[in-house]
PDB file of N, CA and C in Angstrom:
ATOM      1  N   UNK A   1     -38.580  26.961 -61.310  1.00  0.00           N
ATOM      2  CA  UNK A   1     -37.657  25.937 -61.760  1.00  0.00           C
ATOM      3  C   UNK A   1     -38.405  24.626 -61.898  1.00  0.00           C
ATOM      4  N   UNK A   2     -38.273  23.304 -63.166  1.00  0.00           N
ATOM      5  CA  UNK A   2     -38.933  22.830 -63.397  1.00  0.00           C
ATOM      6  C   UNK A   2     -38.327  21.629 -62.743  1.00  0.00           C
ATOM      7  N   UNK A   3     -37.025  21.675 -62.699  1.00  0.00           N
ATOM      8  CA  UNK A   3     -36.297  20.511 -62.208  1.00  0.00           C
ATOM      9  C   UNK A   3     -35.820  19.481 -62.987  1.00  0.00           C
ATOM     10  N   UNK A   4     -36.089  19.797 -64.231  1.00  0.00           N
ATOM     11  CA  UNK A   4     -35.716  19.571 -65.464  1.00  0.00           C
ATOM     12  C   UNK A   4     -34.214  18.997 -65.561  1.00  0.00           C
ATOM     13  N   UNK A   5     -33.698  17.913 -65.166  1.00  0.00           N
ATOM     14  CA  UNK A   5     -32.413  17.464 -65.692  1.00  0.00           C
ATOM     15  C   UNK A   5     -31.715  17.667 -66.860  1.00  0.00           C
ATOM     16  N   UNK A   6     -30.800  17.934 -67.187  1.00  0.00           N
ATOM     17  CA  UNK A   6     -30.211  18.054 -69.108  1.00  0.00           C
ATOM     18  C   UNK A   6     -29.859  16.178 -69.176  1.00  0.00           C
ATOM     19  N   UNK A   7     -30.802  16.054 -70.775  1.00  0.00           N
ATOM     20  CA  UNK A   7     -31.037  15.078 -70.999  1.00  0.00           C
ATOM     21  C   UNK A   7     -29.168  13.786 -71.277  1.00  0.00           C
ATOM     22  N   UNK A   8     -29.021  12.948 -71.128  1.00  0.00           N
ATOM     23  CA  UNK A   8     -28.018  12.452 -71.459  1.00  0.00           C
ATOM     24  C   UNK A   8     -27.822  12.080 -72.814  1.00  0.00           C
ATOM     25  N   UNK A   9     -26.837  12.490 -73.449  1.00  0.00           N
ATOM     26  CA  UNK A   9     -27.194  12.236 -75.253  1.00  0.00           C
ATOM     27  C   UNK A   9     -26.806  10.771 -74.983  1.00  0.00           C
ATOM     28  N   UNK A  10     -27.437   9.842 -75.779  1.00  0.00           N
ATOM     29  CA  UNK A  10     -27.287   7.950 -76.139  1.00  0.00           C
ATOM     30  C   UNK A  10     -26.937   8.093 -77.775  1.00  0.00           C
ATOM     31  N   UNK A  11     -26.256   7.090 -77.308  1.00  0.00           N
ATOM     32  CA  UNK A  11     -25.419   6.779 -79.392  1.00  0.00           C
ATOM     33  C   UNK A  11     -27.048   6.972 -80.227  1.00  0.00           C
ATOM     34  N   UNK A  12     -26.750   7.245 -81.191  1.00  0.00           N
ATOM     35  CA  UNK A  12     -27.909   7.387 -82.057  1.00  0.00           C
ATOM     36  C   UNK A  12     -27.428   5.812 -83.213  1.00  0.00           C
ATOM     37  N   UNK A  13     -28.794   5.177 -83.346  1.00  0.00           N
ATOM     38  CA  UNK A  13     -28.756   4.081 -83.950  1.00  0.00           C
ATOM     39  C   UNK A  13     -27.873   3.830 -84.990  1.00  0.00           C
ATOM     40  N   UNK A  14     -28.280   5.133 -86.126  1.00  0.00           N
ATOM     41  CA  UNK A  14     -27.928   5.149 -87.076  1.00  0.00           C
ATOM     42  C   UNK A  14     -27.027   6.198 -87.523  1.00  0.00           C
ATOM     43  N   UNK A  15     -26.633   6.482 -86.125  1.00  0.00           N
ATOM     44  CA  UNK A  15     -24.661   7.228 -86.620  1.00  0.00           C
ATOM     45  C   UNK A  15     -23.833   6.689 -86.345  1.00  0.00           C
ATOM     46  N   UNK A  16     -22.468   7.265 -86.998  1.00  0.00           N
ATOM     47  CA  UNK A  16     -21.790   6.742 -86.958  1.00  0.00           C
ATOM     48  C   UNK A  16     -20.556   6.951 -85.895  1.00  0.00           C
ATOM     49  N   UNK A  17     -19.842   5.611 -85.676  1.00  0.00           N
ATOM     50  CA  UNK A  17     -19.468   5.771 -84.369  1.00  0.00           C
ATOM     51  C   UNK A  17     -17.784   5.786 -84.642  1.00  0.00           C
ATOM     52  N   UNK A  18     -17.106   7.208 -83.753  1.00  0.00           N
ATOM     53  CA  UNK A  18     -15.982   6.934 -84.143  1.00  0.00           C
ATOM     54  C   UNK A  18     -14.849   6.888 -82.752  1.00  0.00           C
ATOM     55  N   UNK A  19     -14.063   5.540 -82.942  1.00  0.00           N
ATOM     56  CA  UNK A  19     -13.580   5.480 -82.187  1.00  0.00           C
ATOM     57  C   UNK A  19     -11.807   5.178 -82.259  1.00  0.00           C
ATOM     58  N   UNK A  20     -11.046   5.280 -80.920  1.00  0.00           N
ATOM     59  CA  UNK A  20      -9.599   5.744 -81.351  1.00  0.00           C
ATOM     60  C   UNK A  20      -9.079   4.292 -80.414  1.00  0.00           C
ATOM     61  N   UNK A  21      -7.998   3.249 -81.094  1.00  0.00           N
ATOM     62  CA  UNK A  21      -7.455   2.003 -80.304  1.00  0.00           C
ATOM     63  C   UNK A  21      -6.575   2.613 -79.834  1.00  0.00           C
ATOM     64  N   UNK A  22      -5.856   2.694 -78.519  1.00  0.00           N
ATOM     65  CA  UNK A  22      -4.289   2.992 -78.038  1.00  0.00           C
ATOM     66  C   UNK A  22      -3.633   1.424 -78.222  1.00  0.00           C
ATOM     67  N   UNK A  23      -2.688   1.341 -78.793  1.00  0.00           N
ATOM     68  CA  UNK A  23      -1.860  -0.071 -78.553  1.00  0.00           C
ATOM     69  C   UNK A  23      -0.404  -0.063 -78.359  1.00  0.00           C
ATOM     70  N   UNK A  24       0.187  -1.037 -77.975  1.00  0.00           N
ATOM     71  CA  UNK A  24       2.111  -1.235 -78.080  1.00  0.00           C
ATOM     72  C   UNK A  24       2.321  -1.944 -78.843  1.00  0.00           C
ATOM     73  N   UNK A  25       2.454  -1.507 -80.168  1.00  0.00           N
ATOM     74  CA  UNK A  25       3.278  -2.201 -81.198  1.00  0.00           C
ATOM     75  C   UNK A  25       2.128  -3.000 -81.646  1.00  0.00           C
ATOM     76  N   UNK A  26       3.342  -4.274 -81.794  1.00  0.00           N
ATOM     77  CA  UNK A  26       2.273  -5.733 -82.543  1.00  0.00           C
ATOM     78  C   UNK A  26       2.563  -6.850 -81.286  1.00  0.00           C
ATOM     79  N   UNK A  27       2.311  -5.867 -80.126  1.00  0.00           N
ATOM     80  CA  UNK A  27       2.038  -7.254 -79.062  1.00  0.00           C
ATOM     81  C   UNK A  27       1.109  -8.153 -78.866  1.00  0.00           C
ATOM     82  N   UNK A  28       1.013  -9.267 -78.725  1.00  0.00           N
ATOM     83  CA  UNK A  28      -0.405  -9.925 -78.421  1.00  0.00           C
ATOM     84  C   UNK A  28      -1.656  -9.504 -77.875  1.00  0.00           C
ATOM     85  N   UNK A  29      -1.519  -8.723 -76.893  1.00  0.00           N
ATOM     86  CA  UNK A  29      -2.761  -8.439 -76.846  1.00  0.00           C
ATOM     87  C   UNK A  29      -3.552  -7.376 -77.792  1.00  0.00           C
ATOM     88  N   UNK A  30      -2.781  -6.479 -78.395  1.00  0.00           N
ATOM     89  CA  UNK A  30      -2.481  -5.252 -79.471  1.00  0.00           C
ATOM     90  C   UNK A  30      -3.380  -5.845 -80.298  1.00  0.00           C
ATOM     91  N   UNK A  31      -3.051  -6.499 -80.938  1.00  0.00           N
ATOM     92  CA  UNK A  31      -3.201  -7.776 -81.972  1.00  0.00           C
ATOM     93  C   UNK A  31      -4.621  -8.223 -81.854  1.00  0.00           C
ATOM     94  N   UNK A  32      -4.775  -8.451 -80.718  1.00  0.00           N
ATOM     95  CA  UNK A  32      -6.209  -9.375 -80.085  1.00  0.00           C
ATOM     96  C   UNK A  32      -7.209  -8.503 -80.406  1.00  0.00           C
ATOM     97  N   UNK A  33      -6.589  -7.120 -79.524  1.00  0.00           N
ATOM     98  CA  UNK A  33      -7.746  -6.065 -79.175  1.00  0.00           C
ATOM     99  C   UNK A  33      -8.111  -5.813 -81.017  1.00  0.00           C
ATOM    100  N   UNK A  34      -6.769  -5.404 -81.382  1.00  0.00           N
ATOM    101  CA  UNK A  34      -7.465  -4.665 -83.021  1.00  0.00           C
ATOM    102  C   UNK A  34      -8.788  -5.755 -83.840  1.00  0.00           C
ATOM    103  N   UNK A  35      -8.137  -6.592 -83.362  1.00  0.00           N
ATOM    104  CA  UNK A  35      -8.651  -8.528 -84.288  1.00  0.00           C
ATOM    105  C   UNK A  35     -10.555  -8.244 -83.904  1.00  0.00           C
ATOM    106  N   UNK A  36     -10.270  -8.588 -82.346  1.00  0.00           N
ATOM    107  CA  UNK A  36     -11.101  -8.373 -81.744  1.00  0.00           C
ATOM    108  C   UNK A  36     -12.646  -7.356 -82.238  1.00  0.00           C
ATOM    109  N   UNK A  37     -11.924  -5.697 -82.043  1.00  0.00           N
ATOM    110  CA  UNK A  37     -13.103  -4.864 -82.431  1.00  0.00           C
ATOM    111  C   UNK A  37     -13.607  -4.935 -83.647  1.00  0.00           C
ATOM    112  N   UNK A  38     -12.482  -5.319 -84.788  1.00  0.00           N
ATOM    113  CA  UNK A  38     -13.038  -4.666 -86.118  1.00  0.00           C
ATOM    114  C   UNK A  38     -14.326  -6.340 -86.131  1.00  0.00           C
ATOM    115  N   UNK A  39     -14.291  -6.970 -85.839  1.00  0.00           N
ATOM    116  CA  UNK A  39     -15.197  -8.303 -85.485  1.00  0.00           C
ATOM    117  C   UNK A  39     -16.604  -7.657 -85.194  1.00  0.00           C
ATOM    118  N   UNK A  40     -16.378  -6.989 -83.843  1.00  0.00           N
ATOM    119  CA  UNK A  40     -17.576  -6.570 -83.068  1.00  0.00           C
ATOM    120  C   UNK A  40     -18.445  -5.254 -83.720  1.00  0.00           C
ATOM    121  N   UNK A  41     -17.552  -4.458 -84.501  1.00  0.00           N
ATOM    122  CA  UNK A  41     -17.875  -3.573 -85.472  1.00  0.00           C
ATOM    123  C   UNK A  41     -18.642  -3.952 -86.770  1.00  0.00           C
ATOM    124  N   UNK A  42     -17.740  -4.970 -87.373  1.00  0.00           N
ATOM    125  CA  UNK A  42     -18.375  -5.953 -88.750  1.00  0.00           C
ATOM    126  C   UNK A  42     -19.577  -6.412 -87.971  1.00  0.00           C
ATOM    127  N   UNK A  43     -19.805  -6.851 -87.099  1.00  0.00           N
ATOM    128  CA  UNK A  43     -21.066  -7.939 -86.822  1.00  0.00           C
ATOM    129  C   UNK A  43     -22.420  -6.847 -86.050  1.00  0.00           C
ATOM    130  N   UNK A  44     -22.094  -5.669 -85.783  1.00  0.00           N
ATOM    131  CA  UNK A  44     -22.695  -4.997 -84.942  1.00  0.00           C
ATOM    132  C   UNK A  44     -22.547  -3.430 -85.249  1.00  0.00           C
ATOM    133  N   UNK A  45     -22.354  -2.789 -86.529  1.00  0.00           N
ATOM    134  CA  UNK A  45     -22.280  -1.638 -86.626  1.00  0.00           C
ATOM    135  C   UNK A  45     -21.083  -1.594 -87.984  1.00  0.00           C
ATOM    136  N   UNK A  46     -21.824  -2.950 -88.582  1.00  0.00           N
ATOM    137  CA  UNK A  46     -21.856  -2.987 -90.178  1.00  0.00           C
ATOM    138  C   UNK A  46     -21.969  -1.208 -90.927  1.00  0.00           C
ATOM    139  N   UNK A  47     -20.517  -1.002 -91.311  1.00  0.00           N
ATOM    140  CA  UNK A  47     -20.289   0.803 -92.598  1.00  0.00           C
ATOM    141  C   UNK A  47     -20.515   1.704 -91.560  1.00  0.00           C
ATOM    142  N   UNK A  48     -20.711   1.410 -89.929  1.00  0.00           N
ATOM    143  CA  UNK A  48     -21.026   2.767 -89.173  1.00  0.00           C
ATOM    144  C   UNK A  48     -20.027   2.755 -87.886  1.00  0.00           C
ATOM    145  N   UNK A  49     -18.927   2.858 -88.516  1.00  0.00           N
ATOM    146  CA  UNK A  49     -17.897   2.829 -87.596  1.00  0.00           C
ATOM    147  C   UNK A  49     -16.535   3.774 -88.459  1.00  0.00           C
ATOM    148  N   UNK A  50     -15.392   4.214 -87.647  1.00  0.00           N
ATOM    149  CA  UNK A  50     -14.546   4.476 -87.441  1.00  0.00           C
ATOM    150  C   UNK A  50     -13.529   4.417 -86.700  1.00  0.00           C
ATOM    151  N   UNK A  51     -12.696   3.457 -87.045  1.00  0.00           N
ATOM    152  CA  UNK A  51     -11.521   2.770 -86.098  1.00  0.00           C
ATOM    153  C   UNK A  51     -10.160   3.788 -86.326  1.00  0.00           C
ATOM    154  N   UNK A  52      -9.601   4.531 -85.750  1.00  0.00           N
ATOM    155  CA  UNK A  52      -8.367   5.205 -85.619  1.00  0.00           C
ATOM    156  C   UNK A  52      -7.650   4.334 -84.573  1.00  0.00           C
ATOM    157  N   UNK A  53      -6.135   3.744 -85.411  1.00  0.00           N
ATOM    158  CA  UNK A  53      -5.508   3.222 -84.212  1.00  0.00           C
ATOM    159  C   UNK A  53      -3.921   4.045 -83.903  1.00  0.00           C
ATOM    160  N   UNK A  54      -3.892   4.338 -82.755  1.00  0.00           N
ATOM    161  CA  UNK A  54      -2.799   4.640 -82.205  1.00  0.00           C
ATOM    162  C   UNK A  54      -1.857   3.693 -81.797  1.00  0.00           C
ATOM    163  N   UNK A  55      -0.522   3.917 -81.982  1.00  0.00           N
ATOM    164  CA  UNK A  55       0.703   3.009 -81.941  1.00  0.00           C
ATOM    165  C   UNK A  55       1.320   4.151 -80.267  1.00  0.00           C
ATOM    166  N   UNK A  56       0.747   3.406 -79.394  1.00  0.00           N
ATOM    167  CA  UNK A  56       1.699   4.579 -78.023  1.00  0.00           C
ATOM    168  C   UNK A  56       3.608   4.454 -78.518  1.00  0.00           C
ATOM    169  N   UNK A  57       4.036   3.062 -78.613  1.00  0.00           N
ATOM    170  CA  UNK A  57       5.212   3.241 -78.925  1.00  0.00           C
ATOM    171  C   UNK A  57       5.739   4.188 -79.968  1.00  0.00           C
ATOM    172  N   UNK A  58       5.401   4.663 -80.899  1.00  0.00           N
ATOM    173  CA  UNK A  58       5.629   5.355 -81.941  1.00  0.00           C
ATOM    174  C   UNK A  58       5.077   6.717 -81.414  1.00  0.00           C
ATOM    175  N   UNK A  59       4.138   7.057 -80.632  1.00  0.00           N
ATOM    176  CA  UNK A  59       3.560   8.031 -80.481  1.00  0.00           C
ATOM    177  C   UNK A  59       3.391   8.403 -79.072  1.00  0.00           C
ATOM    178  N   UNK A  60       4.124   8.088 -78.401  1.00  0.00           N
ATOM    179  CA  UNK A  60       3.445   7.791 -76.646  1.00  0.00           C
ATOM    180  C   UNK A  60       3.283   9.115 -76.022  1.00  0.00           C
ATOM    181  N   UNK A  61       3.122  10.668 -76.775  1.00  0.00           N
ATOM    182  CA  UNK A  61       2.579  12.066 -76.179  1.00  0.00           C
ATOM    183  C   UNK A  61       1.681  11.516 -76.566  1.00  0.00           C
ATOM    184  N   UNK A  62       0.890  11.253 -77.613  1.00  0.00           N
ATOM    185  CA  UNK A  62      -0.661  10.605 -77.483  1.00  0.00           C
ATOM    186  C   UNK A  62      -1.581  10.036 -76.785  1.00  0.00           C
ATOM    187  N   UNK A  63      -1.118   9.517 -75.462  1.00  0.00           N
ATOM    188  CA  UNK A  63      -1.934   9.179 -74.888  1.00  0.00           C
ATOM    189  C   UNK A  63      -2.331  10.251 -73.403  1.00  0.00           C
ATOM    190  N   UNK A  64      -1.660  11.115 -73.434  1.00  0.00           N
ATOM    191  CA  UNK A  64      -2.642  12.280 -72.767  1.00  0.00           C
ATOM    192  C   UNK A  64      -3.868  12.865 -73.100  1.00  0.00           C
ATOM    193  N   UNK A  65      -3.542  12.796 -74.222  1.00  0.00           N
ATOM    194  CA  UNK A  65      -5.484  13.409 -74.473  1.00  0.00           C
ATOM    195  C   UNK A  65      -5.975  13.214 -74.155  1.00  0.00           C
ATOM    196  N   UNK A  66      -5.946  11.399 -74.384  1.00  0.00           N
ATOM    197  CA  UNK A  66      -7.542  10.971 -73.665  1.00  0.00           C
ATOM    198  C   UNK A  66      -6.986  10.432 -72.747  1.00  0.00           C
ATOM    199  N   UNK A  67      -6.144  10.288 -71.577  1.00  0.00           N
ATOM    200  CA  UNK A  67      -5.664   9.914 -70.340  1.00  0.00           C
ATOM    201  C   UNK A  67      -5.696   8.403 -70.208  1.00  0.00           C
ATOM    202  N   UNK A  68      -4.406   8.283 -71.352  1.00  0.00           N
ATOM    203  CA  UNK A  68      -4.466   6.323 -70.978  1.00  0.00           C
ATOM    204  C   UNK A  68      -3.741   6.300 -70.152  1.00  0.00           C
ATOM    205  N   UNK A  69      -3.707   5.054 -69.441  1.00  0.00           N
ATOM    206  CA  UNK A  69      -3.045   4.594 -68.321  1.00  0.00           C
ATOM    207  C   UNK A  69      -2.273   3.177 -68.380  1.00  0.00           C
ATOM    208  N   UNK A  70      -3.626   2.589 -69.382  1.00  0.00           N
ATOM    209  CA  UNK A  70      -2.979   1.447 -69.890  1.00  0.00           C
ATOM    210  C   UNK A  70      -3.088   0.704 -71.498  1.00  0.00           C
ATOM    211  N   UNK A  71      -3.146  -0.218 -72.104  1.00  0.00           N
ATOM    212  CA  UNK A  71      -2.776  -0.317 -73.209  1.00  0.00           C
ATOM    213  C   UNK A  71      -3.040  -1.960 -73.480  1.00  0.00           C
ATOM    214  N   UNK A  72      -4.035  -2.625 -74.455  1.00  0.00           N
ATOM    215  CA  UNK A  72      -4.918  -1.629 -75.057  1.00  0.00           C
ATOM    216  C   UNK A  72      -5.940  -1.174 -74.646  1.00  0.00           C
ATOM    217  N   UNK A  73      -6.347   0.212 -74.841  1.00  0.00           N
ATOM    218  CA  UNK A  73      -7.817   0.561 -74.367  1.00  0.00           C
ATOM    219  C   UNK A  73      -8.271   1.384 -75.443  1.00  0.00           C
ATOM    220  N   UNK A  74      -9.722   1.166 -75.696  1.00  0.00           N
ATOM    221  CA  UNK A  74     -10.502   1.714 -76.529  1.00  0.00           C
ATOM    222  C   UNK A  74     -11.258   3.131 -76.233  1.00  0.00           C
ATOM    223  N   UNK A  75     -11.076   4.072 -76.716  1.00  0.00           N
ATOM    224  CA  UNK A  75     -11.690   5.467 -76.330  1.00  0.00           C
ATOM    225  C   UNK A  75     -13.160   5.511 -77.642  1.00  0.00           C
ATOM    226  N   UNK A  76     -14.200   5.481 -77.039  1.00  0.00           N
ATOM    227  CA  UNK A  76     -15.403   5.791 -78.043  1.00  0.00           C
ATOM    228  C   UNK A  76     -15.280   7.410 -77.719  1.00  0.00           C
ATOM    229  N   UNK A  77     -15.077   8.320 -79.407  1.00  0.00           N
ATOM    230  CA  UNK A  77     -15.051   9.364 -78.818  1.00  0.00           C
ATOM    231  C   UNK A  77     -16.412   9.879 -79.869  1.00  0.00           C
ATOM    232  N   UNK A  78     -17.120   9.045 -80.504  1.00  0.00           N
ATOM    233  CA  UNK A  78     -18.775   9.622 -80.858  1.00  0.00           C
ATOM    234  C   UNK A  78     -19.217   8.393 -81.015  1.00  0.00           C
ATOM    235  N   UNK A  79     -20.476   8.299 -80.479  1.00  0.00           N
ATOM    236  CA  UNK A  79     -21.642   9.140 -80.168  1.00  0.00           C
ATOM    237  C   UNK A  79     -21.111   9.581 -78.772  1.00  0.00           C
ATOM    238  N   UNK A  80     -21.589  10.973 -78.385  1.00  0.00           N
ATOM    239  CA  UNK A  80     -21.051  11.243 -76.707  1.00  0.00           C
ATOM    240  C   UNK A  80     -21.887  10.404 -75.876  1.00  0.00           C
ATOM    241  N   UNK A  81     -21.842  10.219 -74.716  1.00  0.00           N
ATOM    242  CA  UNK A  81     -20.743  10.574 -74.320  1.00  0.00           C
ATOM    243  C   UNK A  81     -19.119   9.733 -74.653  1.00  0.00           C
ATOM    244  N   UNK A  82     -18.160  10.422 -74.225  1.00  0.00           N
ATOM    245  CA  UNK A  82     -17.093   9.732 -74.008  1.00  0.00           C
ATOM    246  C   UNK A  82     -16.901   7.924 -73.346  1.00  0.00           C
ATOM    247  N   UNK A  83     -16.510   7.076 -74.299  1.00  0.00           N
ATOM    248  CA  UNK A  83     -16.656   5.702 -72.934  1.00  0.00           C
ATOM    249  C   UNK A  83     -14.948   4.964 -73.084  1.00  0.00           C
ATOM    250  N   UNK A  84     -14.215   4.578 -71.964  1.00  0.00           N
ATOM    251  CA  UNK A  84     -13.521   3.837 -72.129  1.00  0.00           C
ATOM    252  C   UNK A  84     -13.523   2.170 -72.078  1.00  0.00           C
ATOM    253  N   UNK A  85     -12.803   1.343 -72.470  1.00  0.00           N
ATOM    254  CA  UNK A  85     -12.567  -0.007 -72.370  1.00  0.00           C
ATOM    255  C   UNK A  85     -11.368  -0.336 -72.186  1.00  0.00           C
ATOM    256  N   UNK A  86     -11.035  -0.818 -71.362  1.00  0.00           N
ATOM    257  CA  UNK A  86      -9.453  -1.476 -71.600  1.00  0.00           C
ATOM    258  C   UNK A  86      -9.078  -2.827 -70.910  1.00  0.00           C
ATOM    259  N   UNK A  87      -8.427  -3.479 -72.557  1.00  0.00           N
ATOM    260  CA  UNK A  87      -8.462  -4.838 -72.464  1.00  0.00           C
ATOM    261  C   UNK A  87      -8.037  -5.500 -73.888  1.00  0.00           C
ATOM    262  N   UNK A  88      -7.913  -6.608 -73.619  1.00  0.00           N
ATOM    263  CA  UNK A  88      -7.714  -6.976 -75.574  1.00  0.00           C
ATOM    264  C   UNK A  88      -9.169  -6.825 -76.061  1.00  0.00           C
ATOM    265  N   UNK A  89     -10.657  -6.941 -75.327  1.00  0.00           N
ATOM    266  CA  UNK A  89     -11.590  -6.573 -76.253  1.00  0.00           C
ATOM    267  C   UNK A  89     -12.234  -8.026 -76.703  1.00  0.00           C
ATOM    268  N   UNK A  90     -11.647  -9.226 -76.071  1.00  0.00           N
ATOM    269  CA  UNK A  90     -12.212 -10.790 -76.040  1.00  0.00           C
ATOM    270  C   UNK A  90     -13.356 -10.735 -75.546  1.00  0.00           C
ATOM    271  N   UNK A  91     -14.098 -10.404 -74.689  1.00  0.00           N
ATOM    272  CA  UNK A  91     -15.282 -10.103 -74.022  1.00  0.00           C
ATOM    273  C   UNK A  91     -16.078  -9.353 -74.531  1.00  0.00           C
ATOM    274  N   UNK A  92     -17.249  -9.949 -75.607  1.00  0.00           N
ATOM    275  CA  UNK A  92     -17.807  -9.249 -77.117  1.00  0.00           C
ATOM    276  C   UNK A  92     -19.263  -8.779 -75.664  1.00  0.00           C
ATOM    277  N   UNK A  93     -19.659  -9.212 -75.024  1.00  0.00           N
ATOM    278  CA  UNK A  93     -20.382  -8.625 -73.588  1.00  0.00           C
ATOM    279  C   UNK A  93     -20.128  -7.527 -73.464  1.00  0.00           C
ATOM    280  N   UNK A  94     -19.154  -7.447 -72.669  1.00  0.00           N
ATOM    281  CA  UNK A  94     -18.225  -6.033 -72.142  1.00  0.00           C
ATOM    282  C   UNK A  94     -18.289  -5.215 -73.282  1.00  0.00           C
ATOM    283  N   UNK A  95     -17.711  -5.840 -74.083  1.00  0.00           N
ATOM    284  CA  UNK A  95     -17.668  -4.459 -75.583  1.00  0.00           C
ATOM    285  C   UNK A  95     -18.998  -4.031 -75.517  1.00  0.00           C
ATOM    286  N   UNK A  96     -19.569  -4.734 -76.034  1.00  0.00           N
ATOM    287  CA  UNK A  96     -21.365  -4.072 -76.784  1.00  0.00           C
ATOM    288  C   UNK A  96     -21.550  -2.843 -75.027  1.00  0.00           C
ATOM    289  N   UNK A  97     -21.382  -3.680 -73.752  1.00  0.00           N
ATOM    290  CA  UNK A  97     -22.188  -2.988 -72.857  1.00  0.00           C
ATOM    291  C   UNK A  97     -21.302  -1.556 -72.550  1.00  0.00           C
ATOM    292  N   UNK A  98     -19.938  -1.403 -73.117  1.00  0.00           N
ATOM    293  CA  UNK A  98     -19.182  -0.875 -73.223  1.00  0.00           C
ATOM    294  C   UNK A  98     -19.569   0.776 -74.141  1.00  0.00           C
ATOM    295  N   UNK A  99     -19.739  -0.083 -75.574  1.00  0.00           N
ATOM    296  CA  UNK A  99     -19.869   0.976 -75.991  1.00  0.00           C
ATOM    297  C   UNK A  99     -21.199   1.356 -76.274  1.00  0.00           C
ATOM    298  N   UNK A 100     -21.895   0.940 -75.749  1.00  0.00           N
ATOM    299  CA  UNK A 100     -23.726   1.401 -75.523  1.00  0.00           C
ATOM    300  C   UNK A 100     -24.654   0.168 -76.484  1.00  0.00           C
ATOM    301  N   UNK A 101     -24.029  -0.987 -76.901  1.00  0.00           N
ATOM    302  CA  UNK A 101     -24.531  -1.271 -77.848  1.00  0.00           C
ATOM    303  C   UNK A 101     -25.169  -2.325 -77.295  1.00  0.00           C
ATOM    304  N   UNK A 102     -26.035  -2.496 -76.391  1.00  0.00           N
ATOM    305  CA  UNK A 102     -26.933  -3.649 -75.848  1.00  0.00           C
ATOM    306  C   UNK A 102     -28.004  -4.097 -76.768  1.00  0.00           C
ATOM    307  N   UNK A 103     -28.402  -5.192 -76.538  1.00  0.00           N
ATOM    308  CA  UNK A 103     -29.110  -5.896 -77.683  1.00  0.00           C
ATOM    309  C   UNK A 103     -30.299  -5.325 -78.255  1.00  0.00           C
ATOM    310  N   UNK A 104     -30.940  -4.354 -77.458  1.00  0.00           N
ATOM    311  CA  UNK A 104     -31.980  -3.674 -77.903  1.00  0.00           C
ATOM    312  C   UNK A 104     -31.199  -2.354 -78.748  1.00  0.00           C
ATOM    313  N   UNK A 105     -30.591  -2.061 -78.876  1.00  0.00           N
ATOM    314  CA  UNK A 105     -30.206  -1.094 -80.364  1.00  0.00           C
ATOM    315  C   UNK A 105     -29.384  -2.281 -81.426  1.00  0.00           C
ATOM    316  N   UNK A 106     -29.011  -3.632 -81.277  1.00  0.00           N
ATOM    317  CA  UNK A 106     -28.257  -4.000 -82.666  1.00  0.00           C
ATOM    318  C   UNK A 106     -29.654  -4.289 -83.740  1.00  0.00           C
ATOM    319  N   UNK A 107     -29.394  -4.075 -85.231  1.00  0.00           N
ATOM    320  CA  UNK A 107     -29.474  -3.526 -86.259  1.00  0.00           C
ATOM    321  C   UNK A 107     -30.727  -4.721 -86.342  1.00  0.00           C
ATOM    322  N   UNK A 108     -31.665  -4.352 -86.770  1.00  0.00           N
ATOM    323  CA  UNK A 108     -33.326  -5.834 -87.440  1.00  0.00           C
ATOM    324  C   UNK A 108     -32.865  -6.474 -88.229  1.00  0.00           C
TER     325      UNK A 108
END
């Protein structure tokens, strides 16, 4: 036995990343969070994104899948692994460190 760990897959630079918003309605923070990512997306993963947003009010069996609890929270469900966030998503920090995107992978 080599002792060989299985490697952890990391977002790949140049794929694309797709991720799912849970929100309530058009509440303020709803609002913030959506405002918020597509920002951090445009400025940081410019054509390599995928935003799916979920409405829990309209849909609220939806949030078992990915086990929300609360609202809004962001599920990155590619590149794996899986990452959550939850929050309006004001904290462009938290996001990037969130969804793997620390300053050494944003774009030359």
């Amino acid at each position: 036995m080599t002792g060989d760990a299985p490697a952890t897959p990391s977002p790949d630079p140049d794929g694309t990343y797709h991720m799912r918003l849970y929100v309530a309605g058009q509440s303020p923070k709803s609002v913030r969070a959506v405002e918020n990512l597509r920002r951090v997306c445009e400025e940081h993963l410019p054509g390599r994104y995928e935003i799916e947003l979920v409405d829990l009010l309209e849909n609220p069996q939806l949030a078992r899948s990915d086990e929300i609890i609360a609202v809004p929270t962001l599920v990155r469900k590619l590149p794996e692994p899986l990452r959550r966030i939850i929050g309006d998503l004001s904290d462009t920090e938290k996001v990037l460190v969130g969804l793997q995107l620390t300053k050494d992978r944003v774009d030359p």
